[in-house]
C-alpha atoms as a PDB file:
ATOM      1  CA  UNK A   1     118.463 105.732  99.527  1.00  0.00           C
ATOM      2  CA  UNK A   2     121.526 104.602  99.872  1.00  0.00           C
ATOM      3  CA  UNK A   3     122.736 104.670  96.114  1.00  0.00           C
ATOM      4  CA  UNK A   4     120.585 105.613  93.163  1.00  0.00           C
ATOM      5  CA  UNK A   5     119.562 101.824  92.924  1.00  0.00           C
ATOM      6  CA  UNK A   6     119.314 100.634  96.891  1.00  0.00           C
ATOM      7  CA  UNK A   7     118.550 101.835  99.991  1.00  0.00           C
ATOM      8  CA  UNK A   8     116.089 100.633 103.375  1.00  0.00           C
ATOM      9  CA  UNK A   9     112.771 100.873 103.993  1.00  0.00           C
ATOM     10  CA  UNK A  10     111.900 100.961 107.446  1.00  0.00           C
ATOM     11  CA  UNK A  11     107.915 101.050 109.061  1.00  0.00           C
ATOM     12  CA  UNK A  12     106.060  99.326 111.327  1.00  0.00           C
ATOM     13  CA  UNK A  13     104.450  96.130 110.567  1.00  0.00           C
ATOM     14  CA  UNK A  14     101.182  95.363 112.577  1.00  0.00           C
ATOM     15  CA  UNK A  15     100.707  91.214 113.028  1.00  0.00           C
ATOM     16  CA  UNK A  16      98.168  89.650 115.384  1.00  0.00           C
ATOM     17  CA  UNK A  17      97.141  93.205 116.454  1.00  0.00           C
ATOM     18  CA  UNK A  18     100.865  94.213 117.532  1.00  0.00           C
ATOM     19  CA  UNK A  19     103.287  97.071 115.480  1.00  0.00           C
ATOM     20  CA  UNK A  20     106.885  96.857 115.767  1.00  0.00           C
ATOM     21  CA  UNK A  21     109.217  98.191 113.516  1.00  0.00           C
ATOM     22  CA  UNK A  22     111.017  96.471 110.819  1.00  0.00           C
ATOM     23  CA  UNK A  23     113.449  97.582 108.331  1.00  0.00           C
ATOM     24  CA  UNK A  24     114.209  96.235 104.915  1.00  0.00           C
ATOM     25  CA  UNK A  25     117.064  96.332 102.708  1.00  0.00           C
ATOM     26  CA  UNK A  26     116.277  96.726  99.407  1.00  0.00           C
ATOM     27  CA  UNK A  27     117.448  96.858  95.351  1.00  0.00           C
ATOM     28  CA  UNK A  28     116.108  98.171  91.849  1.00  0.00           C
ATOM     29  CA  UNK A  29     116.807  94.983  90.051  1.00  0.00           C
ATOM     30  CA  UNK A  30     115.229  97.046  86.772  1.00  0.00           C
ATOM     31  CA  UNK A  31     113.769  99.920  84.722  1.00  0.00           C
ATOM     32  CA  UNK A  32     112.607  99.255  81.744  1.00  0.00           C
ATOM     33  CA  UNK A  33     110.277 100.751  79.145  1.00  0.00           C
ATOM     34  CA  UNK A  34     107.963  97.397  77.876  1.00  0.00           C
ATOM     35  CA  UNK A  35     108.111  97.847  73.708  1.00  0.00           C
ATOM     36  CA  UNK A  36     105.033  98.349  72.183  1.00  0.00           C
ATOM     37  CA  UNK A  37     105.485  94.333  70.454  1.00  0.00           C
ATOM     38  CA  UNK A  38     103.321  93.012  73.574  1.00  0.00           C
ATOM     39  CA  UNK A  39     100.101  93.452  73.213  1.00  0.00           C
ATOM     40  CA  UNK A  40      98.183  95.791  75.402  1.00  0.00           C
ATOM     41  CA  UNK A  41     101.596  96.597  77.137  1.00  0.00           C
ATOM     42  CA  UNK A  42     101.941  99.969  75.315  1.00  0.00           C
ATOM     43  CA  UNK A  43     105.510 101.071  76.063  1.00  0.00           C
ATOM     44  CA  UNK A  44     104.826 101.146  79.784  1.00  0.00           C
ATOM     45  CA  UNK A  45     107.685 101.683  82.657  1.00  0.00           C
ATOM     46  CA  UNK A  46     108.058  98.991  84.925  1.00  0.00           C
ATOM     47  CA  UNK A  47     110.676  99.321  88.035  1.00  0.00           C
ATOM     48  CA  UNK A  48     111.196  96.081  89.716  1.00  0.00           C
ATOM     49  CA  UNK A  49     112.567  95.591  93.371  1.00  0.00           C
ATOM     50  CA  UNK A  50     113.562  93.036  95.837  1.00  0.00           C
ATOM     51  CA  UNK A  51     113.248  93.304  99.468  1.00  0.00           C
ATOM     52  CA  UNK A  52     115.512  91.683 102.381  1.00  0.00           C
ATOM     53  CA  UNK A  53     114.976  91.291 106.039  1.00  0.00           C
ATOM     54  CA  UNK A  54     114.097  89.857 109.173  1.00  0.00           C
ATOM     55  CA  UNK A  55     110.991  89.936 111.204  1.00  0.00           C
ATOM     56  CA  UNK A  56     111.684  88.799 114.802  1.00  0.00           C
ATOM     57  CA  UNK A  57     108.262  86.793 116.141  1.00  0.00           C
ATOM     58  CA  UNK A  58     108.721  87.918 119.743  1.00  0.00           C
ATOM     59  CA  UNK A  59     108.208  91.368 118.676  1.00  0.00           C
ATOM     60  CA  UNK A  60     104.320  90.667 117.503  1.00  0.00           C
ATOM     61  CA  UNK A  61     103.299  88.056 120.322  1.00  0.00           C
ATOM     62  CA  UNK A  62     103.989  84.940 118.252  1.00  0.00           C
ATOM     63  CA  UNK A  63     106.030  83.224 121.405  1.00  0.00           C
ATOM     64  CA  UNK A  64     104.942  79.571 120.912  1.00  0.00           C
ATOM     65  CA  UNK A  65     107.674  77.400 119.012  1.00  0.00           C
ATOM     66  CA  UNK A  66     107.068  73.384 119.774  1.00  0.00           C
ATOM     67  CA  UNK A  67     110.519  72.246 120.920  1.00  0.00           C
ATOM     68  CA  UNK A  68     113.743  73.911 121.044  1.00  0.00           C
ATOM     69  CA  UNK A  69     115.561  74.251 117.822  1.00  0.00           C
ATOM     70  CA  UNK A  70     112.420  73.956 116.237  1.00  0.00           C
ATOM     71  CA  UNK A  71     112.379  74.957 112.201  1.00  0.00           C
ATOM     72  CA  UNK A  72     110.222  77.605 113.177  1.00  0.00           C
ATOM     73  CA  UNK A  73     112.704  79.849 115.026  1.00  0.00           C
ATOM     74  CA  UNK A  74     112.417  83.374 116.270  1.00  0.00           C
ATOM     75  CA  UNK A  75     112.701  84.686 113.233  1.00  0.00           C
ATOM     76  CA  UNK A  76     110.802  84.753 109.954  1.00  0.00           C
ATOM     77  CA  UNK A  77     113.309  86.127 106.898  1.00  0.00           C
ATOM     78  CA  UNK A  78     111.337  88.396 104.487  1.00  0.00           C
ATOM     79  CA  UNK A  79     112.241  87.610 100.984  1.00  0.00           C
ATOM     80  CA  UNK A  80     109.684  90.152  98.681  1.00  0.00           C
ATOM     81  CA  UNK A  81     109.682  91.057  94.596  1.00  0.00           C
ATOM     82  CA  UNK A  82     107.626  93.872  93.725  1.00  0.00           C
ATOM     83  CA  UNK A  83     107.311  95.494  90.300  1.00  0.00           C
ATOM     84  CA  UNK A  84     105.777  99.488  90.458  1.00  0.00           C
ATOM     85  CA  UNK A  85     104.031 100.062  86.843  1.00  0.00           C
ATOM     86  CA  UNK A  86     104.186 104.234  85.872  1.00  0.00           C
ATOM     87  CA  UNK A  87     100.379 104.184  84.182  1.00  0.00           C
ATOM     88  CA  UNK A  88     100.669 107.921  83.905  1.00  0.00           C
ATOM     89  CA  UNK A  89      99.491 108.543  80.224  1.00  0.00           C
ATOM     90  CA  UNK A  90      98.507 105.062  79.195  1.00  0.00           C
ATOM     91  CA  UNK A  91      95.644 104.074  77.178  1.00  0.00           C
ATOM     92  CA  UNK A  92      92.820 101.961  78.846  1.00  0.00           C
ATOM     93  CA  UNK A  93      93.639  98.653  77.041  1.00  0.00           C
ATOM     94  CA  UNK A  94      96.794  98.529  78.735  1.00  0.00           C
ATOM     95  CA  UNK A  95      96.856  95.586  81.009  1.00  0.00           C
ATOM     96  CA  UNK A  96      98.914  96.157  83.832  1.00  0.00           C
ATOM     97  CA  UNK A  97      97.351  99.196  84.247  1.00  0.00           C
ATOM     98  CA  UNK A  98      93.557  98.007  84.767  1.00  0.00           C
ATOM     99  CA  UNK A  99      94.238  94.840  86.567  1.00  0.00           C
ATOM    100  CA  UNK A 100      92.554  96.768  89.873  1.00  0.00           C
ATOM    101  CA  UNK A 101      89.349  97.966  87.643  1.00  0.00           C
END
């Protein structure tokens, strides 16, 4: 991390059979504790994220773009909004912590 709140995530990312690393810039856009108003929310901590880069098509085999300058391009920008939901300790009518049951 490169402050308490940002940072990069780097990996490989495997398209069309073919890994090549990307990295991704990202923030903690929030941290909150839902209030136990919402129904079947039950005070649960959310931490929400955004996600920035670039993944270059080359790199996984995708080399067929219909006419020069084409809208396509070589690149593909990576735009992603995540929320991570702590269901540590919550009850089982919470919501988003069965969606996957």
């Amino acid at each position: 991390m490169l402050t308490p709140t940002s940072g990069k995530l780097t990996g490989d990312l495997t398209m069309r059979g073919q890994a090549a690393p990307v990295t991704l810039d990202f923030t903690m856009v929030r941290d909150r504790v839902y209030p136990d108003f919402i129904p079947n929310y039950d005070e649960v901590r959310v931490v929400g994220f955004e996600a920035t880069g670039e993944i270059l098509r080359l790199d996984h085999g995708i080399d067929f773009i219909a006419f020069l300058d084409s809208p396509t391009g070589l690149s593909v920008d990576v735009d992603l909004h995540f929320d991570l939901v702590q269901c540590e300790g919550a009850t089982e009518n919470n919501i988003p912590c069965t969606w996957d049951r």
